[in-house]
C-alpha atoms as a PDB file:
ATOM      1  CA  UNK A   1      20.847  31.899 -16.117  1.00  0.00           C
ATOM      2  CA  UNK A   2      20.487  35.057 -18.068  1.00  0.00           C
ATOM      3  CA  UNK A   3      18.147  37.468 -16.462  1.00  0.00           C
ATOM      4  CA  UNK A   4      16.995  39.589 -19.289  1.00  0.00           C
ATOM      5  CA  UNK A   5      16.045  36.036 -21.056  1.00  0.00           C
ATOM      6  CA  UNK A   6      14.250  35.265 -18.489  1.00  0.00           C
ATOM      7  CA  UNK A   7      12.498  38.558 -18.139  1.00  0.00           C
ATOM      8  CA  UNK A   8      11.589  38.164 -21.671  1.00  0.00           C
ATOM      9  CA  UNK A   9      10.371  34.888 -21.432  1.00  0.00           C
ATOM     10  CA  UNK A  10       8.285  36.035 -18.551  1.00  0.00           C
ATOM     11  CA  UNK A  11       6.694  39.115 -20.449  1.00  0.00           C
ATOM     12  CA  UNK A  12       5.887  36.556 -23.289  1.00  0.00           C
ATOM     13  CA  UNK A  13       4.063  34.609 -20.723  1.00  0.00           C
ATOM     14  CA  UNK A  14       1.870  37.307 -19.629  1.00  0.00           C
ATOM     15  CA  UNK A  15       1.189  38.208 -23.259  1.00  0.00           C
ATOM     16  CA  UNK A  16      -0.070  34.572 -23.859  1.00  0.00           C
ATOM     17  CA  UNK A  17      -2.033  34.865 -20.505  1.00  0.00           C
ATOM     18  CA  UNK A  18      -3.821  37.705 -21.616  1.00  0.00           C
ATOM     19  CA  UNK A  19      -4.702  36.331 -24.660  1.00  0.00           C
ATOM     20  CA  UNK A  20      -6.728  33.538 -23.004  1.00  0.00           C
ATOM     21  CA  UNK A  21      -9.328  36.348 -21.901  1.00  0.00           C
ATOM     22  CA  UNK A  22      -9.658  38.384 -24.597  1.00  0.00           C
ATOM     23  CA  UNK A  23     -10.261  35.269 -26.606  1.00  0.00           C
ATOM     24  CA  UNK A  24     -12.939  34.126 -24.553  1.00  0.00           C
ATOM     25  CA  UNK A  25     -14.782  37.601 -24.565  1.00  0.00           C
ATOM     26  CA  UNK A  26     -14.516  37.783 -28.488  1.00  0.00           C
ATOM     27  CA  UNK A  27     -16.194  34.741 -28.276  1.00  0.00           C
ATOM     28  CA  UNK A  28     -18.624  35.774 -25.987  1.00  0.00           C
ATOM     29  CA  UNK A  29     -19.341  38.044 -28.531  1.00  0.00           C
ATOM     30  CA  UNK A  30     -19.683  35.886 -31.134  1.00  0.00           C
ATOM     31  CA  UNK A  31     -22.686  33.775 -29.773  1.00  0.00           C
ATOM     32  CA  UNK A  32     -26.456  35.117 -28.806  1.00  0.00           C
ATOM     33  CA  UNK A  33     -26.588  36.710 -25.779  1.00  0.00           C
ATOM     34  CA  UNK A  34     -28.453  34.242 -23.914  1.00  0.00           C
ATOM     35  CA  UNK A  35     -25.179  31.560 -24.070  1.00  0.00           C
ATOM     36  CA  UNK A  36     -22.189  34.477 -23.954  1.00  0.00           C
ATOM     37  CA  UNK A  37     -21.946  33.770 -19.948  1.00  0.00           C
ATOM     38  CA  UNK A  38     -21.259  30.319 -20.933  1.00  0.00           C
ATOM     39  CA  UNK A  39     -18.788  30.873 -24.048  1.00  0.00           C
ATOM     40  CA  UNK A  40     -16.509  32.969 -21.732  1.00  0.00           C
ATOM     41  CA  UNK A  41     -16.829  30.712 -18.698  1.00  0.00           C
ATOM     42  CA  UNK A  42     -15.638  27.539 -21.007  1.00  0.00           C
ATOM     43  CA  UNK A  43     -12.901  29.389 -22.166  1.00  0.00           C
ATOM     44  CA  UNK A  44     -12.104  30.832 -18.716  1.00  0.00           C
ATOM     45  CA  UNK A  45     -12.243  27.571 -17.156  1.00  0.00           C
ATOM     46  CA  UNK A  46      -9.892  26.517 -19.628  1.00  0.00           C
ATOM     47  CA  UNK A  47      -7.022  28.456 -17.491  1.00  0.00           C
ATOM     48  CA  UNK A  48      -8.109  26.515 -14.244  1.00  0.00           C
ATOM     49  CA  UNK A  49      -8.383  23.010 -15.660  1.00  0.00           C
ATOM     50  CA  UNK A  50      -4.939  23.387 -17.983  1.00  0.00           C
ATOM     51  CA  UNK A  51      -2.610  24.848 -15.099  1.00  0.00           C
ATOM     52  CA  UNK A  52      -3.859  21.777 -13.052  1.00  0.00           C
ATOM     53  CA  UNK A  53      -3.527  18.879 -15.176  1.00  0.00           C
ATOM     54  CA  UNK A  54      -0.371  20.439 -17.314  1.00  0.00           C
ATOM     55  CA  UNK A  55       1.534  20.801 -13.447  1.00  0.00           C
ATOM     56  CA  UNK A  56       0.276  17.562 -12.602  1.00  0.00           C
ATOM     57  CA  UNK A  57       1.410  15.424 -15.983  1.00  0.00           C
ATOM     58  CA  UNK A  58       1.438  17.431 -18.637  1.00  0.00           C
ATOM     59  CA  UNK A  59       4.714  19.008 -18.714  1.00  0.00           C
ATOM     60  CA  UNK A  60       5.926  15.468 -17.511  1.00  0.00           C
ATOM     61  CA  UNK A  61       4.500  13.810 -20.329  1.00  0.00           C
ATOM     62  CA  UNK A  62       5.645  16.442 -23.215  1.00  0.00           C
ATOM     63  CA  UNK A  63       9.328  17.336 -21.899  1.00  0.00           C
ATOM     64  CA  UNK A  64      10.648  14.876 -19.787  1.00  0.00           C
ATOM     65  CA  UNK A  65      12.580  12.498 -21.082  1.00  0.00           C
ATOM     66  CA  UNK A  66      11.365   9.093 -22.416  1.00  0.00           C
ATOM     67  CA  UNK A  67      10.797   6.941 -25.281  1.00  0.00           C
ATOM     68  CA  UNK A  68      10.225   9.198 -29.249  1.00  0.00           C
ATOM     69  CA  UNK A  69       6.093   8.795 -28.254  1.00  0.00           C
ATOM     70  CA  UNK A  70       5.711  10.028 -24.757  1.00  0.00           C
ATOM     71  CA  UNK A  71       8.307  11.567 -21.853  1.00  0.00           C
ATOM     72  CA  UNK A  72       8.809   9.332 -18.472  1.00  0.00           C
ATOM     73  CA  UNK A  73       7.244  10.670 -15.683  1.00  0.00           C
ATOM     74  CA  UNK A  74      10.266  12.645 -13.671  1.00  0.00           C
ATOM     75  CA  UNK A  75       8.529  16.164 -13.786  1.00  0.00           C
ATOM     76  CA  UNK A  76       5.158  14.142 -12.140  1.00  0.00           C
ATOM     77  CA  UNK A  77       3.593  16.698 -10.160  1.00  0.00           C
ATOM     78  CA  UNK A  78       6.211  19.463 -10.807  1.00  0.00           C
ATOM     79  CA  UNK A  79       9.070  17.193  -9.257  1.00  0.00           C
ATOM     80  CA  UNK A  80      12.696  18.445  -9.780  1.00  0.00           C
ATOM     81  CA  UNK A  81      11.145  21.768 -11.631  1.00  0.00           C
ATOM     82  CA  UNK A  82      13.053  24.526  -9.722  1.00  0.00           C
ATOM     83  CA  UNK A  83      14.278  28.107 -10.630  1.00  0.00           C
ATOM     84  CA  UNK A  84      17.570  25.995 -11.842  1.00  0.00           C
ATOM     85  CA  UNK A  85      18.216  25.782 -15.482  1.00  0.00           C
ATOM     86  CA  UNK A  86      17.738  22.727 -17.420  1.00  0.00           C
ATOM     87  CA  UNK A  87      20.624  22.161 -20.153  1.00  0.00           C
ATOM     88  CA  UNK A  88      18.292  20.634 -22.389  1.00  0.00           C
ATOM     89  CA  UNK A  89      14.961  22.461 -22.300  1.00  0.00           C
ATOM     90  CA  UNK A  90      15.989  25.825 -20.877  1.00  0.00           C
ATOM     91  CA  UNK A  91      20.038  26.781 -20.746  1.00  0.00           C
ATOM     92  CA  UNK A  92      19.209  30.489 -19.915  1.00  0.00           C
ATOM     93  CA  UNK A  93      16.051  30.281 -18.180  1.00  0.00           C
ATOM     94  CA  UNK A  94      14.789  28.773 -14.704  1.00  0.00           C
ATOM     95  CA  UNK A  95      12.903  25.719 -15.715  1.00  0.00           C
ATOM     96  CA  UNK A  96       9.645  26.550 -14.037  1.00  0.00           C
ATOM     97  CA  UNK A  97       9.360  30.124 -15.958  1.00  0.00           C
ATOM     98  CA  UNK A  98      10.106  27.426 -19.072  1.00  0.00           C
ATOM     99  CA  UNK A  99       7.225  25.346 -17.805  1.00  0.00           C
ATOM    100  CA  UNK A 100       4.704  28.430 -17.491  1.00  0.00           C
ATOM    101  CA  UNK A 101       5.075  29.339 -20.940  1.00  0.00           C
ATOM    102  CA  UNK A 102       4.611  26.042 -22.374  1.00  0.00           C
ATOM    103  CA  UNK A 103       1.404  25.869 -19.972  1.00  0.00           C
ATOM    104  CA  UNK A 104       0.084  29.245 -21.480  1.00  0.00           C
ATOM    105  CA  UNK A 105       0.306  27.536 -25.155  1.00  0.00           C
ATOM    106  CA  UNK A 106      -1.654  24.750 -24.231  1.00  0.00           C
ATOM    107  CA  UNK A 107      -4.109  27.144 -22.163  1.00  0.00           C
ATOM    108  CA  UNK A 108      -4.533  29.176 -25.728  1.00  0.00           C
ATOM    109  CA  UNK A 109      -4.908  26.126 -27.568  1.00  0.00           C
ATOM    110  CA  UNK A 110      -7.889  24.799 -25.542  1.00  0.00           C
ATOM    111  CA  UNK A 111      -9.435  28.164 -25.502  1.00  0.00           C
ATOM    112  CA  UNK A 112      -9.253  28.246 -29.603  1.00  0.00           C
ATOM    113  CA  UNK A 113     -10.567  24.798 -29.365  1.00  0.00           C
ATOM    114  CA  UNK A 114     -13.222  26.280 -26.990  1.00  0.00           C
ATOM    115  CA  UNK A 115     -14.928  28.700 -30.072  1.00  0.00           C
ATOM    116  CA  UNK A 116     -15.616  25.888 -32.278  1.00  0.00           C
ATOM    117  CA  UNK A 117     -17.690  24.271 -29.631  1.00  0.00           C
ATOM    118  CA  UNK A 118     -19.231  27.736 -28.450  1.00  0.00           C
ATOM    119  CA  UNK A 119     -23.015  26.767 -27.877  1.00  0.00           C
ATOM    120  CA  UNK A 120     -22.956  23.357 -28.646  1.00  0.00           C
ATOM    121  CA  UNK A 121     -21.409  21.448 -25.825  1.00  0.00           C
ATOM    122  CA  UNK A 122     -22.311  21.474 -22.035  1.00  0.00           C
ATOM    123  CA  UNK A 123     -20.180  22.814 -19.136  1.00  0.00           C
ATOM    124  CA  UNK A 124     -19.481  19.263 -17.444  1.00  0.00           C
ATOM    125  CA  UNK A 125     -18.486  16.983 -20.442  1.00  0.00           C
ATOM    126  CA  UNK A 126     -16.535  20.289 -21.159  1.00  0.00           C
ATOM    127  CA  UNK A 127     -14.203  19.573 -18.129  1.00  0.00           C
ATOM    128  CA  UNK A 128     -13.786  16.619 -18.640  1.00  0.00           C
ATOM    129  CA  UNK A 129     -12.706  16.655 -22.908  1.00  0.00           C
ATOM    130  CA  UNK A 130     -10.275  19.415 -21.686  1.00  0.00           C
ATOM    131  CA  UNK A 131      -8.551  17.654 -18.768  1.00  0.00           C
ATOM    132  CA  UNK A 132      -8.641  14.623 -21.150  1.00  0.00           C
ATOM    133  CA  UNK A 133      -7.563  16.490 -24.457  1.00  0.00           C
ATOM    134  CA  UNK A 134      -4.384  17.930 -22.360  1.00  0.00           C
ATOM    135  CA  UNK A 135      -3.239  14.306 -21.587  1.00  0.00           C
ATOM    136  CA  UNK A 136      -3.952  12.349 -24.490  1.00  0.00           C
ATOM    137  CA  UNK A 137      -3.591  15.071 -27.149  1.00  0.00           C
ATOM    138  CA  UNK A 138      -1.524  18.280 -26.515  1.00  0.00           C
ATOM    139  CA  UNK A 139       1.181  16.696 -24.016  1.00  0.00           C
ATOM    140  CA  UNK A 140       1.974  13.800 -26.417  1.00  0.00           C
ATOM    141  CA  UNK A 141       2.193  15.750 -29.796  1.00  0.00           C
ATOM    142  CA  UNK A 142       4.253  18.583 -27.559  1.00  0.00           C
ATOM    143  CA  UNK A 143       6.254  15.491 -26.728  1.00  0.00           C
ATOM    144  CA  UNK A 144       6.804  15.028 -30.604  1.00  0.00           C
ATOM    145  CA  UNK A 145       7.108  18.167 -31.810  1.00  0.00           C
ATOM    146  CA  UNK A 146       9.093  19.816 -29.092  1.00  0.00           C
ATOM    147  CA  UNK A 147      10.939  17.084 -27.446  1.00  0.00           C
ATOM    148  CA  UNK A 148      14.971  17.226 -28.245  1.00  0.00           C
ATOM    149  CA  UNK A 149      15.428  14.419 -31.048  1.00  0.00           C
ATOM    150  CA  UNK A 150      11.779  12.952 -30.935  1.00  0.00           C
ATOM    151  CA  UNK A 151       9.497  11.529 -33.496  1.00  0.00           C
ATOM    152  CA  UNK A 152       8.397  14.959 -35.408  1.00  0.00           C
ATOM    153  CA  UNK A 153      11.587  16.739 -34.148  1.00  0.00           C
END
C-alpha cells in the first residue's frame, strides 16, 4: 500500500463529494423559485440513495469478478472489502478507499442526471429510477468499461 496514493485518492474523493452539492445548488438555481427546494433535495438525495445501493450491489456488480456483462456477487454487501489492497482493482490503495471513489462517480452521475429532470419528475418515482438506474445502468456499463478485460475494456 502506498500512503501518499492513497492520500491522493482520498483528496480526489472529497473533491468529487463536493461536487455533488454544488451541483445540486446550481441547479437550484436554475429552476423558479417555487421548485429550487426540490431540485437540490433530488440531487441531495442522490448521495443517500447511491452510497446505499452502490455498498449493497453496486460495486459487486461493476468490479467483482464475473462473466464480460456483469461481476458475480463476492463484494455483496461490502463482503471481503477491507483496508487490504486488491491486485487487480487497487495495487496501491486499500480497496474500500477504491470503492468510495468509484461510489462518488456514480453519486455525480445521478446528480447530472438529476438537472435534466429538474421540475419535471416527482420526489418518490425519483427514488426509485435512481436506486433502479444504479443497478441496471451504471453498475453494469462500470462493469464494461472498467472491469479488467471486459466487454468495452
Amino acid at each position: 500500500m502506498n500512503m501518499d496514493d492513497t492520500i491522493f485518492l482520498f483528496l480526489c474523493t472529497l473533491l468529487v463529494w463536493l461536487m455533488t452539492p454544488g451541483l445540486s445548488l446550481f441547479y437550484g438555481g436554475l429552476v423558479q423559485s417555487k421548485n429550487a427546494l426540490d431540485t437540490v433535495m433530488q440531487s441531495m438525495t442522490a448521495i443517500v440513495i447511491v452510497t446505499f445501493v452502490w455498498m449493497v450491489i453496486g460495486f459487486s456488480i461493476s468490479f467483482d469478478e464475473g462473466n464480460d456483462w456483469l461481476g458475480v456477487l463476492k463484494f455483496l454487501g461490502l463482503n471481503h472489502v477491507g483496508f487490504a489492497t486488491s491486485k487487480v482493482l487497487s495495487p496501491h490503495v486499500p480497496l474500500a478507499q477504491f470503492m468510495l471513489f468509484q461510489m462518488m462517480f456514480c453519486t455525480i452521475a445521478i446528480s447530472i442526471l438529476s438537472g435534466s429532470i429538474a421540475e419535471k419528475m416527482r420526489f418518490i418515482p425519483y427514488v426509485i429510477f435512481v436506486g433502479l438506474w444504479v443497478v441496471l445502468i451504471y453498475s453494469p456499463v462500470a462493469h464494461w468499461v472498467w472491469g479488467v478485460d471486459r466487454l468495452l475494456n
